[in-house]
Protein backbone atom coordinates (compact mmCIF):
# COMPACT_ATOMS: atom_id res chain seq x y z
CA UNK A 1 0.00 0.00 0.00
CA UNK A 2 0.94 3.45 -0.65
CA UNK A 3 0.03 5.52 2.06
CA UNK A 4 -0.51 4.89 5.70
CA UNK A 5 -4.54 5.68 5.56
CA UNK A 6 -5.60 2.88 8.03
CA UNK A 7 -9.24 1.69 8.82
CA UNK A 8 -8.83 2.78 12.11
CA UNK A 9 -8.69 6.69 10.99
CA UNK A 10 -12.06 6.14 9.63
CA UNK A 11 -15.28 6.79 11.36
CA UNK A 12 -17.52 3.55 11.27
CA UNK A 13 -20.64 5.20 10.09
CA UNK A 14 -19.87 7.50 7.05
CA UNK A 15 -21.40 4.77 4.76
CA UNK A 16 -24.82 4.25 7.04
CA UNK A 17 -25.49 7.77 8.43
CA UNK A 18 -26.44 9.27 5.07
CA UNK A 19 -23.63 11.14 4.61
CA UNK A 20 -22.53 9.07 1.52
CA UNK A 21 -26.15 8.94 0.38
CA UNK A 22 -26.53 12.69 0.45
CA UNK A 23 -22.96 13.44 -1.11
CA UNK A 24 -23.54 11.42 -3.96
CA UNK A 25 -26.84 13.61 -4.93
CA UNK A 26 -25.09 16.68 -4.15
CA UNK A 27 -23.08 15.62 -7.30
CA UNK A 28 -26.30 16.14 -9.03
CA UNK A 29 -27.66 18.91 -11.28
CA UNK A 30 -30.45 20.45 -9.42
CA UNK A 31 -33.26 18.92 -12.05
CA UNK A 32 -31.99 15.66 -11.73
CA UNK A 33 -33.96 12.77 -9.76
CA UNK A 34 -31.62 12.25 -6.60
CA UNK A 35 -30.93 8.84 -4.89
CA UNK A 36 -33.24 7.46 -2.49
CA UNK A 37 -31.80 5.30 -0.13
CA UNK A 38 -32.94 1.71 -2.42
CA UNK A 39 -31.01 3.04 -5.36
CA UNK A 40 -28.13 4.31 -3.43
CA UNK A 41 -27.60 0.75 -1.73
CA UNK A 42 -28.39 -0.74 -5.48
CA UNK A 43 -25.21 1.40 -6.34
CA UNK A 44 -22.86 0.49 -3.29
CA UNK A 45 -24.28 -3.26 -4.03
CA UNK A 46 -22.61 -2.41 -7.54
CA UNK A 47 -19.66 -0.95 -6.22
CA UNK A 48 -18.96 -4.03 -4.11
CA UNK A 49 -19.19 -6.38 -6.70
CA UNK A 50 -16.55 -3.97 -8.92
CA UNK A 51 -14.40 -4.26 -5.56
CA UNK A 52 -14.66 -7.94 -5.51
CA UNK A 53 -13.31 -8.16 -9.41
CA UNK A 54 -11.05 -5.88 -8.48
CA UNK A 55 -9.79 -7.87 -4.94
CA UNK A 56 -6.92 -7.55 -3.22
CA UNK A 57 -5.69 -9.20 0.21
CA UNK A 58 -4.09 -5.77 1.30
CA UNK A 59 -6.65 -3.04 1.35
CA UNK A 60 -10.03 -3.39 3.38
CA UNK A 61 -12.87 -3.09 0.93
CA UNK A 62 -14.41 -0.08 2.95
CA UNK A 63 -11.11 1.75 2.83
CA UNK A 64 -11.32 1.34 -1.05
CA UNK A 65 -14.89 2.78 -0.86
CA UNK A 66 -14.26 5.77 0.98
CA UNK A 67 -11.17 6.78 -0.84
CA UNK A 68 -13.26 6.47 -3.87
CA UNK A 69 -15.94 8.33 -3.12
CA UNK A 70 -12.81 11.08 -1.76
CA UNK A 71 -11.53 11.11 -5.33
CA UNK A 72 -15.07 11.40 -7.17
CA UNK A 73 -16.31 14.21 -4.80
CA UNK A 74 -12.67 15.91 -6.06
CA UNK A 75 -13.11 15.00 -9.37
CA UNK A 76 -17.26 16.91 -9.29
CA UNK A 77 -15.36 19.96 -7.37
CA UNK A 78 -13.15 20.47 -10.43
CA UNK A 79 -15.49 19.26 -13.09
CA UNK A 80 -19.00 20.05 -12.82
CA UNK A 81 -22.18 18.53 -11.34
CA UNK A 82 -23.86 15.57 -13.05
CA UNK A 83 -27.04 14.89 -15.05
CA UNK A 84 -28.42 12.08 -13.81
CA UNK A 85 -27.68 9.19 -11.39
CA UNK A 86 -26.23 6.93 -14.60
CA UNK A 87 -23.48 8.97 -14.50
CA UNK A 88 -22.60 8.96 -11.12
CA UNK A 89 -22.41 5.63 -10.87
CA UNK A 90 -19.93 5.77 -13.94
CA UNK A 91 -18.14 7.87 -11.83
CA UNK A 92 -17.92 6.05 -8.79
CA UNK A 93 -16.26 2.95 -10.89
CA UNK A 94 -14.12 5.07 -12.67
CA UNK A 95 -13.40 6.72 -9.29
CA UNK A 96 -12.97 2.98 -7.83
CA UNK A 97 -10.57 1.09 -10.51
CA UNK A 98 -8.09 4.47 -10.25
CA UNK A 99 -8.48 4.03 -6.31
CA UNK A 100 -7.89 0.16 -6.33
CA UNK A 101 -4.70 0.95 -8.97
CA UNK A 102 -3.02 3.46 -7.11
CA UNK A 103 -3.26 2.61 -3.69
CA UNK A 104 -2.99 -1.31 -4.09
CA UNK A 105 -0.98 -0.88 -6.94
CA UNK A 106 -2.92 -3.05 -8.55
CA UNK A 107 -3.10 -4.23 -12.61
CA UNK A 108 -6.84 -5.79 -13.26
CA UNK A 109 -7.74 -7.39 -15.89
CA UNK A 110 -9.07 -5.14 -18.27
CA UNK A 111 -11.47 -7.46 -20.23
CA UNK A 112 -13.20 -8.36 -16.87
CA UNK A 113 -13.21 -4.37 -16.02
CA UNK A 114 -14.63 -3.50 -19.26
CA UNK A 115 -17.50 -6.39 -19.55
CA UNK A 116 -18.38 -5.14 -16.08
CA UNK A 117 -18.95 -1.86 -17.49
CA UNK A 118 -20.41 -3.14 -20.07
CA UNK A 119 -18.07 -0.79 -22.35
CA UNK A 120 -14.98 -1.32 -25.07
CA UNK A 121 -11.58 -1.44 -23.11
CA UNK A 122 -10.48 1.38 -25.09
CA UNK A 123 -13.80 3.68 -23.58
CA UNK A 124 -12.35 2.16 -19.99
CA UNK A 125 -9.09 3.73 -20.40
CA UNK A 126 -10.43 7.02 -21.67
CA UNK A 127 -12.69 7.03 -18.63
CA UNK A 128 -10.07 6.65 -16.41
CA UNK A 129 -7.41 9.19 -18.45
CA UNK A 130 -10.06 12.19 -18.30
CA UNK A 131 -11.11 11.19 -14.42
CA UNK A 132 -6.95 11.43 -13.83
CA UNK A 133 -6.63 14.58 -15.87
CA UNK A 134 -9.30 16.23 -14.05
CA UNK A 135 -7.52 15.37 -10.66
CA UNK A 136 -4.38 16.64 -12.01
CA UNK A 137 -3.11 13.02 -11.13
CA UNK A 138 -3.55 14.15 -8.01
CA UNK A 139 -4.24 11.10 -5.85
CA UNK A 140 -1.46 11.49 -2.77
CA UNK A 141 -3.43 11.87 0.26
CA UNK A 142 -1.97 13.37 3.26
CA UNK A 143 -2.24 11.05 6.23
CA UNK A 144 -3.34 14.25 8.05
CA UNK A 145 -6.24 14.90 5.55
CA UNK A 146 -10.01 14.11 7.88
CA UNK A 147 -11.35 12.31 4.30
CA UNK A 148 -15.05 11.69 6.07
CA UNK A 149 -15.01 15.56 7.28
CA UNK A 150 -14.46 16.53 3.80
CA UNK A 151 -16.98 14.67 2.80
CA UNK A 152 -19.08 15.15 5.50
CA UNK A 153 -18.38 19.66 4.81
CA UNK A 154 -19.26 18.98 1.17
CA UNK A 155 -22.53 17.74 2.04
CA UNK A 156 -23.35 20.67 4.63
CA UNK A 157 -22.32 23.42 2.04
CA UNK A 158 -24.30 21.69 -0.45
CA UNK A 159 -27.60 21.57 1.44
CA UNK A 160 -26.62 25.81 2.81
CA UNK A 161 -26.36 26.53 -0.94
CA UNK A 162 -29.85 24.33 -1.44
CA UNK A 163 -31.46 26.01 1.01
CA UNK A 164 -30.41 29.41 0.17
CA UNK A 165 -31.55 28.43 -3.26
CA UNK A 166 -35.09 27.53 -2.08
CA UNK A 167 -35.42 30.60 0.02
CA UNK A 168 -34.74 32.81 -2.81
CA UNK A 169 -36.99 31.10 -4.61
CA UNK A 170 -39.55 31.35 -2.07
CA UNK A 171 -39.31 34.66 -1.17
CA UNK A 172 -39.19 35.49 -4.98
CA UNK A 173 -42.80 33.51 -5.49
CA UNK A 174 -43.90 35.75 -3.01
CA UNK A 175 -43.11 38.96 -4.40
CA UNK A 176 -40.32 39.63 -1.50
CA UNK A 177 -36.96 39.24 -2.94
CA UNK A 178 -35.51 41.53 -6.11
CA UNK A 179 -32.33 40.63 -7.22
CA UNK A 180 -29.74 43.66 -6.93
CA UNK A 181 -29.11 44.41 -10.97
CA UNK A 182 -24.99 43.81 -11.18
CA UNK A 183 -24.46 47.51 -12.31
CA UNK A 184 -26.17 48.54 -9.09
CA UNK A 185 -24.64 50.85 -7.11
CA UNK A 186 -24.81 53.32 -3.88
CA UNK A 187 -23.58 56.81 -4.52
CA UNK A 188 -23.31 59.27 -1.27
């Protein structure tokens, strides 16, 4: 293994609080239809089989997880939001093989990978080139870096934003809010 992350620095219940659940539709466009908690355990369900192809004796398959849904919620800060829950699920195994490469340093078998995503190998390895270009091949994690708190301050500044969204629009439906026009100013 690369790094020193240990289990042990990880909080047991990132992946059952609904932290996880509500990070993953903060990746979504607004419009989009979010996760409910039966799709999001379809997709970790999914996720654990790709970890399973992808086994290895040395890492603990929750360790795996977490550091790829780390990378992914990286890879959506530098990117942009997705359309609809498809997609995040393609990023979450692109985010996965990357994680299981790097930090078991680990070569799968790409035929396996790419009839589990049910793509060409070629489309595999262009998936995984634009998710590392994105990152800046970025994927050194300090041992001092709090991954679940990152993930866990994504989620709150995505639902402040939300609900300063809603408000707005609330107040607006009511007649209450006006915009300030960006050539606005205050002259004394």
């Amino acid at each position: 293994m690369r790094g020193k992350l240990e289990e042990e620095q990880l909080q047991t219940d990132i992946m059952e609080d609904g932290t996880i659940l509500q990070l993953m539709n903060s990746w979504l466009e607004e419009d989009a239809t979010p996760f409910s908690p039966r799709s999001y355990q379809s997709a970790l369900a999914s996720l654990e089989v790709l970890t399973y192809l992808l086994h290895d004796d040395t890492e603990s398959e929750r360790v795996v997880l977490l550091l790829a849904f780390y990378y992914a919620n990286n890879f959506i800060k530098k990117y942009h939001r997705l359309e609809d829950r498809g997609q995040v699920l393609d990023l979450l195994q692109t985010s996965l093989l990357v994680t299981r490469k790097f930090w078991a340093d680990l070569r799968p078998n790409m035929d396996e990978v790419s009839q589990f995503f049910q793509l060409p190998k070629a489309t595999v390895c262009a998936l995984e080139r634009k998710f590392l270009t994105v990152l800046d091949f970025e994927l050194f994690i300090s041992p001092k870096t709090d991954i679940e708190e990152e993930m866990r301050r994504t989620v709150l500044i995505h639902n402040l934003k939300s609900s300063r969204t809603q408000r707005n629009a609330s107040a607006a439906a009511r007649g209450y809010y006006a915009p300030i026009s960006p050539n606005y100013s205050i002259t004394v």
